[in-house]
Protein backbone atom coordinates (compact mmCIF):
# COMPACT_ATOMS: atom_id res chain seq x y z
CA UNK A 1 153.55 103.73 66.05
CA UNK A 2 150.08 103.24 66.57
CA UNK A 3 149.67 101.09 63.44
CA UNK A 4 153.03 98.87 64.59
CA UNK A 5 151.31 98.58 67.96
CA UNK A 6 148.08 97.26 66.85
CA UNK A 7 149.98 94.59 64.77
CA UNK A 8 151.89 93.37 67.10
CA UNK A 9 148.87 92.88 69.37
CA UNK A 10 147.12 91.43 67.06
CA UNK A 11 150.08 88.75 66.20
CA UNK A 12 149.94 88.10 69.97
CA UNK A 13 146.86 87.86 70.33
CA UNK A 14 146.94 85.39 67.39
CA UNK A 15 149.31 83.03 68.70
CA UNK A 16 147.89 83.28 72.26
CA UNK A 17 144.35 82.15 70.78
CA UNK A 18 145.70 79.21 68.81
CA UNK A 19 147.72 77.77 71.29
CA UNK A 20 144.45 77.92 73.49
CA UNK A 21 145.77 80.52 76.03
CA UNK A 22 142.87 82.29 75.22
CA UNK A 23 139.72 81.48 74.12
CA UNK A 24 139.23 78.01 75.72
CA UNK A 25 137.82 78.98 78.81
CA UNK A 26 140.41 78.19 81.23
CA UNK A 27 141.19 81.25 83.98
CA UNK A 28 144.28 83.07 82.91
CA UNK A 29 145.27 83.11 86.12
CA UNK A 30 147.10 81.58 88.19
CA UNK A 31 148.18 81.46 92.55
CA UNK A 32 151.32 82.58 93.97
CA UNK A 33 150.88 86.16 93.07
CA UNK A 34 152.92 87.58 95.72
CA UNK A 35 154.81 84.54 97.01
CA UNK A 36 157.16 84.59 93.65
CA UNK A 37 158.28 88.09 94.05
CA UNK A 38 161.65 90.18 94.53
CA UNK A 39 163.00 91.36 97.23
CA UNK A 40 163.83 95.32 98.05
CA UNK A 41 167.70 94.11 98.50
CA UNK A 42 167.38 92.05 95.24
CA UNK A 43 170.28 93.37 93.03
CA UNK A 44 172.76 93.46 95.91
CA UNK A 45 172.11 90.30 97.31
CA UNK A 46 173.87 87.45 95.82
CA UNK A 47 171.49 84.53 97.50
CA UNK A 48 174.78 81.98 97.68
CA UNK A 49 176.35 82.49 94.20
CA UNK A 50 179.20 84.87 95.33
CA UNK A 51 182.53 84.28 96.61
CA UNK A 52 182.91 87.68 98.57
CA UNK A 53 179.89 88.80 99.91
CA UNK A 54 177.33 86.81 101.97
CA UNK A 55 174.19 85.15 100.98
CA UNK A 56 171.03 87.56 102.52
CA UNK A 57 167.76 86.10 103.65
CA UNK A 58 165.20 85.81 101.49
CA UNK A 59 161.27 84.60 101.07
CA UNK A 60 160.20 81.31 99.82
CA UNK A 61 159.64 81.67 96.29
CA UNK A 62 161.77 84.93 95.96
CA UNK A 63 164.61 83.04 93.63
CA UNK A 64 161.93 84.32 90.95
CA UNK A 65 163.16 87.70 91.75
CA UNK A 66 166.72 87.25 91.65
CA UNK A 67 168.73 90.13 90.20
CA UNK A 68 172.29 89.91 91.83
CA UNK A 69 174.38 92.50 89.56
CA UNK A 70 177.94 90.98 90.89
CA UNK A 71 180.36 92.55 92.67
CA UNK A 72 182.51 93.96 90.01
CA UNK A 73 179.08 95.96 89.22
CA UNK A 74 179.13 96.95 92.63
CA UNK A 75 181.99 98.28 92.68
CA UNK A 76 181.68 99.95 89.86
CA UNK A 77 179.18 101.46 91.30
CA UNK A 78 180.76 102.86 94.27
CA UNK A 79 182.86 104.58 92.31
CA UNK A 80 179.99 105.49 90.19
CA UNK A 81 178.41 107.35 92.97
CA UNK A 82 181.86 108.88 94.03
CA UNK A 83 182.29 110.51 90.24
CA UNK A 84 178.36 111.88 90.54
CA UNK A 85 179.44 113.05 94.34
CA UNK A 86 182.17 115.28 93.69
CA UNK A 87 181.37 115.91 89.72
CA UNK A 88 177.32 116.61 89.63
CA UNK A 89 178.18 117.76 85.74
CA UNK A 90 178.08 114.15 84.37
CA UNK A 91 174.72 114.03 84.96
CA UNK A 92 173.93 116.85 82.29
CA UNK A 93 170.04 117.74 81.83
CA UNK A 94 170.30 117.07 78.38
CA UNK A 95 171.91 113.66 78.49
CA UNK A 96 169.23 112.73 81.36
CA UNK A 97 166.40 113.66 79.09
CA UNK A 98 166.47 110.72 76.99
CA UNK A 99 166.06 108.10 79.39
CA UNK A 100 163.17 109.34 81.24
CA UNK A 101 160.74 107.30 79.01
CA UNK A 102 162.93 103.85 79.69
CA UNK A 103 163.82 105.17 83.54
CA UNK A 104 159.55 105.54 83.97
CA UNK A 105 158.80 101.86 82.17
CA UNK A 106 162.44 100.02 83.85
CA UNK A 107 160.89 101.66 88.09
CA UNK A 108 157.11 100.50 87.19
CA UNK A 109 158.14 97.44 86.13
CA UNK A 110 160.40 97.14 89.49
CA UNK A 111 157.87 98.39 91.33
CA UNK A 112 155.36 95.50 90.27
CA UNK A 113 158.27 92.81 90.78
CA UNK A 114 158.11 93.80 94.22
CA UNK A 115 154.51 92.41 94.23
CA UNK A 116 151.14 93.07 96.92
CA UNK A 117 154.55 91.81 99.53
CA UNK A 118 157.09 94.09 99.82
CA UNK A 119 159.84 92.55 101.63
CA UNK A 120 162.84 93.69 102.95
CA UNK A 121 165.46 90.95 103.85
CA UNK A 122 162.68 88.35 103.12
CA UNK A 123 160.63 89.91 105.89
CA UNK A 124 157.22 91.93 105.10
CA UNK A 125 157.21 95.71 105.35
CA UNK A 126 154.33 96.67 103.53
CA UNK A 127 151.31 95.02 102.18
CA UNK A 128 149.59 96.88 98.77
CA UNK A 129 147.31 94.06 98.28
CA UNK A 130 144.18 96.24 99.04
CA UNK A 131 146.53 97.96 95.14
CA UNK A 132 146.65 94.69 93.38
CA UNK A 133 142.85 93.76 93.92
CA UNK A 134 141.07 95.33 92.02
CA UNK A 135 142.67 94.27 88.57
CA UNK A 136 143.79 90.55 90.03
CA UNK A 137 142.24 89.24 87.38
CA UNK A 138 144.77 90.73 84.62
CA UNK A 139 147.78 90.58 86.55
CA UNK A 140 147.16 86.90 87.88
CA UNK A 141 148.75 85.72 84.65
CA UNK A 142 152.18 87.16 85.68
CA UNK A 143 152.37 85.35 89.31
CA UNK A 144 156.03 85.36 89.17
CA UNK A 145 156.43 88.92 89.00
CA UNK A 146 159.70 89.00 90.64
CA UNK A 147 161.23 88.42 87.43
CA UNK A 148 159.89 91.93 86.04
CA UNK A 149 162.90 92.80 88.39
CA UNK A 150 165.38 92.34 85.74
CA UNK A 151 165.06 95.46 83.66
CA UNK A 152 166.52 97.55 86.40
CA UNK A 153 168.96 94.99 86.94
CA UNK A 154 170.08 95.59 83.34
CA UNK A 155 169.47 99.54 83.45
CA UNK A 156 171.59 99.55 86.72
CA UNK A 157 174.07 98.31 84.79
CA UNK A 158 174.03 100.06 81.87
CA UNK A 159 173.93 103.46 83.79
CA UNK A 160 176.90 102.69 86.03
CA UNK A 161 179.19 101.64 82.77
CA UNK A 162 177.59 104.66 80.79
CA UNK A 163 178.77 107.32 83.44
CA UNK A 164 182.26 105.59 83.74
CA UNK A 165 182.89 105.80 80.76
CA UNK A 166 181.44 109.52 80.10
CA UNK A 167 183.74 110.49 82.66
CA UNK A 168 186.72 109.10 81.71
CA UNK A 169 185.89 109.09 78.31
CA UNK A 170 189.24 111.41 77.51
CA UNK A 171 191.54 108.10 78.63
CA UNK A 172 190.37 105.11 76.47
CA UNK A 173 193.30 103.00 78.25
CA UNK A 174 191.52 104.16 82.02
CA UNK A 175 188.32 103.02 80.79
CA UNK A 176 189.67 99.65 79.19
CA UNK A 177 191.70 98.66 82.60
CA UNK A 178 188.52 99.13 85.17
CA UNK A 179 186.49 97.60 82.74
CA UNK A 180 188.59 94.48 83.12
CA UNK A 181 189.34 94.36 86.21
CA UNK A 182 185.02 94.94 86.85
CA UNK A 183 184.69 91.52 84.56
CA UNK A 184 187.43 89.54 86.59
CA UNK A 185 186.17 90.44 89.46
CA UNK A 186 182.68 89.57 88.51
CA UNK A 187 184.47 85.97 87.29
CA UNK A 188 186.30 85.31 90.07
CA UNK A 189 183.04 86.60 92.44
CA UNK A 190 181.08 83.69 90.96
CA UNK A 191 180.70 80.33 93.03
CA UNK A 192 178.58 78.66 90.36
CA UNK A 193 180.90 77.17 87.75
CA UNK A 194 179.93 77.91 84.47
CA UNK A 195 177.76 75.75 82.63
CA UNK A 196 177.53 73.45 86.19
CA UNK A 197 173.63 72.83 84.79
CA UNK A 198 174.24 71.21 82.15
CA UNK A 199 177.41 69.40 83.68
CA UNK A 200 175.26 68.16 86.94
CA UNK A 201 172.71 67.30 84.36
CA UNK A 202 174.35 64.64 82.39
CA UNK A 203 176.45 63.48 85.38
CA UNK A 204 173.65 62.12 87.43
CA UNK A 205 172.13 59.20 87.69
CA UNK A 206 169.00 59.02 85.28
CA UNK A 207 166.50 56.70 87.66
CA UNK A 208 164.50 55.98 84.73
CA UNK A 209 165.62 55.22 81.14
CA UNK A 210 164.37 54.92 77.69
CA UNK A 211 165.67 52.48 74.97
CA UNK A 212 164.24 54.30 71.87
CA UNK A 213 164.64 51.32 69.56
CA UNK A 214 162.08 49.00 71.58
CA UNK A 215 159.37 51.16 70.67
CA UNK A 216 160.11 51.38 67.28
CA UNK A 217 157.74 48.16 66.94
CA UNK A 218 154.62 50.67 68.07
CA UNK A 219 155.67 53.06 65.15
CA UNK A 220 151.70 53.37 63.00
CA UNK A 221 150.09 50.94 64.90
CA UNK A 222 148.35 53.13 67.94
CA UNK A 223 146.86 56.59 68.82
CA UNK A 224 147.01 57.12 72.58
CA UNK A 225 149.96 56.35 75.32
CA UNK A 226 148.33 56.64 79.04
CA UNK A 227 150.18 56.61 81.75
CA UNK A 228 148.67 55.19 84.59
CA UNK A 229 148.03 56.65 87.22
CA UNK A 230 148.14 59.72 84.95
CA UNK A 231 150.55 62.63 86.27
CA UNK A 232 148.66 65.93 85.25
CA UNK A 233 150.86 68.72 87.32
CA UNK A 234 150.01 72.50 87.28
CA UNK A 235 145.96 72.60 88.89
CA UNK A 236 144.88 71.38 91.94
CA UNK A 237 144.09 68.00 90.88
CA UNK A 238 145.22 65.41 93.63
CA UNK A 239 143.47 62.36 92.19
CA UNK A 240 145.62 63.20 88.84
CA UNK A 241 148.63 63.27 90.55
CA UNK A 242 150.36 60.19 92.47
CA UNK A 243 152.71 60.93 95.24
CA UNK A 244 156.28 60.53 94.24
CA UNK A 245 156.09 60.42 90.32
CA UNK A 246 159.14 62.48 89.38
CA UNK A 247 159.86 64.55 86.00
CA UNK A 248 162.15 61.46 84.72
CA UNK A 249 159.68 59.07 85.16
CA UNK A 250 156.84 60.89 82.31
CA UNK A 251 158.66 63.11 80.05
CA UNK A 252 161.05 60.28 78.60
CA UNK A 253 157.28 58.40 77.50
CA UNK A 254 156.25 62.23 76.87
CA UNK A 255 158.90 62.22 74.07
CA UNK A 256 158.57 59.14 73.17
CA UNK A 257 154.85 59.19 72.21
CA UNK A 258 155.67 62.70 70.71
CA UNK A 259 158.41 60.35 68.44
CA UNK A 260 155.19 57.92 67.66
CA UNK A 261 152.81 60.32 66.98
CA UNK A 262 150.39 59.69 69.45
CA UNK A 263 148.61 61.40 72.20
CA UNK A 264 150.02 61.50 75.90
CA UNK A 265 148.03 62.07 79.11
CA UNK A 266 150.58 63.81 81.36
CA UNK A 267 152.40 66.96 81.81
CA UNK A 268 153.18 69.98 83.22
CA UNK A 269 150.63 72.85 82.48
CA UNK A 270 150.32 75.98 82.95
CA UNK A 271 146.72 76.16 82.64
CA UNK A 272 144.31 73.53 83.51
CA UNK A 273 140.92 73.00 83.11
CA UNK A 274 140.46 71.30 86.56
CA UNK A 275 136.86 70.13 85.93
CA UNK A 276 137.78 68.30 82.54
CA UNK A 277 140.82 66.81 84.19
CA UNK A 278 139.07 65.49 87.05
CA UNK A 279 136.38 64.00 84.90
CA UNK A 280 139.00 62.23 82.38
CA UNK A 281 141.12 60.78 85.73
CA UNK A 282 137.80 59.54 87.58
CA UNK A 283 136.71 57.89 83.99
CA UNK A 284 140.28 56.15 83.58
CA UNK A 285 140.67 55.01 87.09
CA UNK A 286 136.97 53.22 86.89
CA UNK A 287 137.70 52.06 83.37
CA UNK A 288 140.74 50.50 84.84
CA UNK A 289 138.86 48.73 87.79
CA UNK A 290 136.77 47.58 85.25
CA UNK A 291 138.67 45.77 83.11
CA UNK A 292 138.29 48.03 79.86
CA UNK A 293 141.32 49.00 77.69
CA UNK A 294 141.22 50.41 74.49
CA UNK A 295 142.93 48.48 71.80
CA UNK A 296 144.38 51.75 69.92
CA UNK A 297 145.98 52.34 73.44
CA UNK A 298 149.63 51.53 75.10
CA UNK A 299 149.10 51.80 78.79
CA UNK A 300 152.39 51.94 81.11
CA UNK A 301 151.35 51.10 84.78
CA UNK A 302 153.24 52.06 87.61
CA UNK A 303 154.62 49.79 89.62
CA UNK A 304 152.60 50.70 92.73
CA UNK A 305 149.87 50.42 90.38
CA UNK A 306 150.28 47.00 89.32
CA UNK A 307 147.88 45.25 91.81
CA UNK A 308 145.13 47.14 89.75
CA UNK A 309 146.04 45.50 86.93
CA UNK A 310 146.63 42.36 87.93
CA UNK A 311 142.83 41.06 88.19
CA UNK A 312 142.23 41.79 84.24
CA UNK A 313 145.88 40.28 83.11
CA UNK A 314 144.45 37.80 80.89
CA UNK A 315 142.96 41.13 78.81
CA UNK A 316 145.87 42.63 78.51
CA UNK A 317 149.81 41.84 76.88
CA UNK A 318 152.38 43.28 78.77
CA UNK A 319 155.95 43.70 78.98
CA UNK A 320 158.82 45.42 80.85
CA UNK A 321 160.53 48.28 78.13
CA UNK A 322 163.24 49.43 79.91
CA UNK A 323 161.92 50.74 83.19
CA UNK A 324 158.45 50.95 82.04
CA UNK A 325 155.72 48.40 82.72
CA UNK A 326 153.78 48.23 79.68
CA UNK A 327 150.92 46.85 78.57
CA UNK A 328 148.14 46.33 75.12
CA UNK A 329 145.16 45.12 74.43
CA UNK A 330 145.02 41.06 73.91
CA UNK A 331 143.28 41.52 70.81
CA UNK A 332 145.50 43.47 69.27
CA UNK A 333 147.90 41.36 66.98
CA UNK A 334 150.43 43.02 65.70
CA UNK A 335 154.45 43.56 66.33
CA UNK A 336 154.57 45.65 69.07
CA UNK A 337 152.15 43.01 70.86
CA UNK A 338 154.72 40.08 69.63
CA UNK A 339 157.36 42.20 71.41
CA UNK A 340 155.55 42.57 74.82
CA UNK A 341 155.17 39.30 74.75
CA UNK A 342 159.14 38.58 74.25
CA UNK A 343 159.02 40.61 77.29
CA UNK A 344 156.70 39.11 79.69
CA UNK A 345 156.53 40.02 83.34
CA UNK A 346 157.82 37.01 85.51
């Protein structure tokens, strides 16, 4: 065991150190610890996605401690308690004994999804920050602890259909029939129809789109894609960050630089080295104001953005790719620059 453990820590450690997680000088940490947490009535409380029982207040951030176990579980479960209430033998010593070790892990783990905020019905009852404080600095990774929540929510169940099912283990058709009627109940309990994600997904209107073929002319030619303003998200960077950028406008020129094999200046991270960000979004901005552009570079402005540009057009080619302003050095000769050109801004 102790051999296992140490290579599996050391294959963790592995991948967490080459994928910079470690190593590179960036806090592990991260805010929120305490705001994403779950709430004491978390596995009976079905925040909206039940047809029988009512949605139950909750804190701001708390959906990362959701844990509804559906009302066929609950059920279940009354009658659960009902077979331990008048039949105390189910619960033999001997049958206990082997899930102490998982019962310990599955309530610490609970215990720490309920965060330095314990809340009851979204409000606070007790505060344990004074707990928490002293080892912030290793548990500020795991901000959204609510979602350590979920082992009980899966031991819950497990226990409830275990003792069913060792006390009517003599009557295999008993056991079959509740255990139906527990999954059509859970079905029927649901309000969110399955797979509506992916259905509200691809039935809404995509405000920005990508034509993947009018890049194709960029394929080898270039190293870099900035977007400008850049849209660095995850630090507390506002001068890296322009009001109303959404997700659709960056991650379609996200993939498509990924599909060209060059560099990209935006995303989501989850770590963020705030003073190196800073510095590379005060550099671009004045590089911009200046008039210097790279010619191994594709820049796509914003449109809010365009005034900025506008003083150093005759430095620049640039055309509109789909939804995109873009733009390239007007030294650079080459088909992707022919194509901007086909393209011109009126």
């Amino acid at each position: 065991m102790v051999l296992w453990g140490g290579v599996y820590g050391a294959a963790t450690l592995s991948v967490f150190t080459a994928l910079g997680y470690i190593g590179s000088g960036i806090s592990w940490g991260a805010n929120g610890f305490g705001e994403y947490s779950a709430d004491l009535l978390t596995l009976v409380n079905p925040a909206g996605t039940s047809r029988f029982l009512p949605a139950l207040p909750v804190a701001p951030g708390q959906y990362e401690g959701f844990g509804y176990v559906g009302s066929g579980v609950l059920v279940l479960g009354v009658i659960g308690m009902a077979i331990i209430w008048y039949n105390p033998s189910v619960l033999r010593s001997r049958s206990l004994k082997a899930w102490v070790p998982l019962g310990i892990c599955v309530a610490l783990l609970a215990i720490f999804a309920l965060s330095s905020r314990v809340t009851f019905l979204g409000k606070p009852i007790l505060t344990l920050g004074h707990l928490y404080r002293p080892f912030m600095d290793i548990i500020a990774p795991f901000r959204t602890s609510g979602r350590f929540v979920w082992p009980l929510h899966y031991l819950y169940i497990t226990a409830i259909v275990a003792i069913w099912i060792s006390y009517c283990q003599s009557s295999r058709f008993i056991v079959h029939a509740v255990l139906i009627v527990v999954i059509v109940i859970q079905i029927f309990d649901s309000r969110v129809p399955f797979l509506r994600w992916y259905s509200d997904y691809h039935q809404r209107k995509q405000p920005f789109t990508l034509q993947i073929g009018d890049w194709k002319h960029a394929n080898g030619l270039y190293k870099h894609m900035v977007l400008y303003p850049p849209q660095i998200l995850g630090g507390t960077l506002p001068e890296c960050v322009m009001p109303g950028f959404e997700q659709d406008f960056y991650v379609p020129l996200a993939y498509q630089a990924y599909r060209l094999k060059v560099t990209f200046n935006s995303g989501y991270f989850a770590r963020v080295d705030d003073n190196k960000a800073r510095k590379y979004c005060q550099e671009l901005h004045e590089q911009i104001q200046a008039g210097q552009f790279a010619d191994d570079t594709i820049y796509v402005v914003h449109n809010q953005y365009w005034d900025l540009i506008g003083p150093h057009i005759s430095k620049l080619s640039c055309g509109r790719l789909s939804d995109y302003i873009t733009c390239v050095s007007s030294l650079r000769n080459d088909a992707f620059r022919d194509f901007l050109e086909q393209r011109k801004l009126e």
